[in-house]
C-alpha atoms as a PDB file:
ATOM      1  CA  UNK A   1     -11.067  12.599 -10.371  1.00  0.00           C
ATOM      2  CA  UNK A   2      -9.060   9.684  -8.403  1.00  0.00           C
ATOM      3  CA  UNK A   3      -9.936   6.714  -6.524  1.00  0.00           C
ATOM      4  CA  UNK A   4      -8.917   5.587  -3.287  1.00  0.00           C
ATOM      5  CA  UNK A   5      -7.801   1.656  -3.165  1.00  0.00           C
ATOM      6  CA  UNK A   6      -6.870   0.395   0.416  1.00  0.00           C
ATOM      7  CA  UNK A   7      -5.162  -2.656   0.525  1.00  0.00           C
ATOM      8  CA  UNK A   8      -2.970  -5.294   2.745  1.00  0.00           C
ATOM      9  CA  UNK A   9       0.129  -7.012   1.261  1.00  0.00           C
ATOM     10  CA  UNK A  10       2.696  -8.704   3.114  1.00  0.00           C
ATOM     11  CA  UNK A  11       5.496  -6.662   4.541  1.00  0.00           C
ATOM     12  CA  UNK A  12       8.086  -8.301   2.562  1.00  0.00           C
ATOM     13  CA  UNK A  13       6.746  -6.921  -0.759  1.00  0.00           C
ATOM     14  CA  UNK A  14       6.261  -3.548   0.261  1.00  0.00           C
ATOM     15  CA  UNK A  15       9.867  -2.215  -1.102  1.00  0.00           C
ATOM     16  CA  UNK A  16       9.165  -3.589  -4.547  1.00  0.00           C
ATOM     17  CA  UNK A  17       5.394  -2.832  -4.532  1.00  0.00           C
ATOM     18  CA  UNK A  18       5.511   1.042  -3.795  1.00  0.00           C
ATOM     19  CA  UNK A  19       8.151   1.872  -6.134  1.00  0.00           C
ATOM     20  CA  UNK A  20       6.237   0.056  -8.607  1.00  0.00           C
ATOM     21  CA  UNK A  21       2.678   1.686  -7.641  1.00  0.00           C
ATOM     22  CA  UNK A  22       4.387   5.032  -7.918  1.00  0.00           C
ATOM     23  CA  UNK A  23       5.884   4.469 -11.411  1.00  0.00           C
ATOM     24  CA  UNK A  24       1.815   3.454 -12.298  1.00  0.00           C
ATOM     25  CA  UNK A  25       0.768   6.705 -11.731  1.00  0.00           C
ATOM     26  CA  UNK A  26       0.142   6.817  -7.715  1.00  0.00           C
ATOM     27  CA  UNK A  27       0.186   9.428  -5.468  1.00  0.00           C
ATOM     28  CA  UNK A  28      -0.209  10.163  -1.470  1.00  0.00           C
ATOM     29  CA  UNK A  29       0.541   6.551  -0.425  1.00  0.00           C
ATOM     30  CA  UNK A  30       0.530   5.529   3.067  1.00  0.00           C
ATOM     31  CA  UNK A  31       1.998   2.771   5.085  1.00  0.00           C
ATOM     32  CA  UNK A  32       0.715   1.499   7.825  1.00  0.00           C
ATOM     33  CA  UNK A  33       1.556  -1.241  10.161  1.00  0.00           C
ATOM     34  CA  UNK A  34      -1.347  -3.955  11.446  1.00  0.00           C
ATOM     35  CA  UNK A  35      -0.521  -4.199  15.119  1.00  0.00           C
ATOM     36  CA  UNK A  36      -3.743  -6.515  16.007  1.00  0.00           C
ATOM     37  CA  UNK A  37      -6.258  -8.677  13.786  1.00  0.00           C
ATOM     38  CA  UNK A  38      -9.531  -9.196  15.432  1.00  0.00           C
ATOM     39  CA  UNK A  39     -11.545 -12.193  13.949  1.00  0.00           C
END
């Protein structure tokens, strides 16, 4: 079994973050970009 986390970090700590996520353990990461927030 696994669990699925979504999150939103700011761009600027995504190089350090993933690396760091993937030495933790994680697998099938995805990236994606926020082109609109709608409040």
């Amino acid at each position: 079994g696994g669990f699925a986390v979504e999150s939103v970090v700011e761009k600027r700590t995504i190089n350090t973050l993933i690396p760091a996520l993937k030495d933790a353990g994680a697998s099938d990461l995805l990236e994606m970009p926020i082109s609109k927030i709608v409040a």
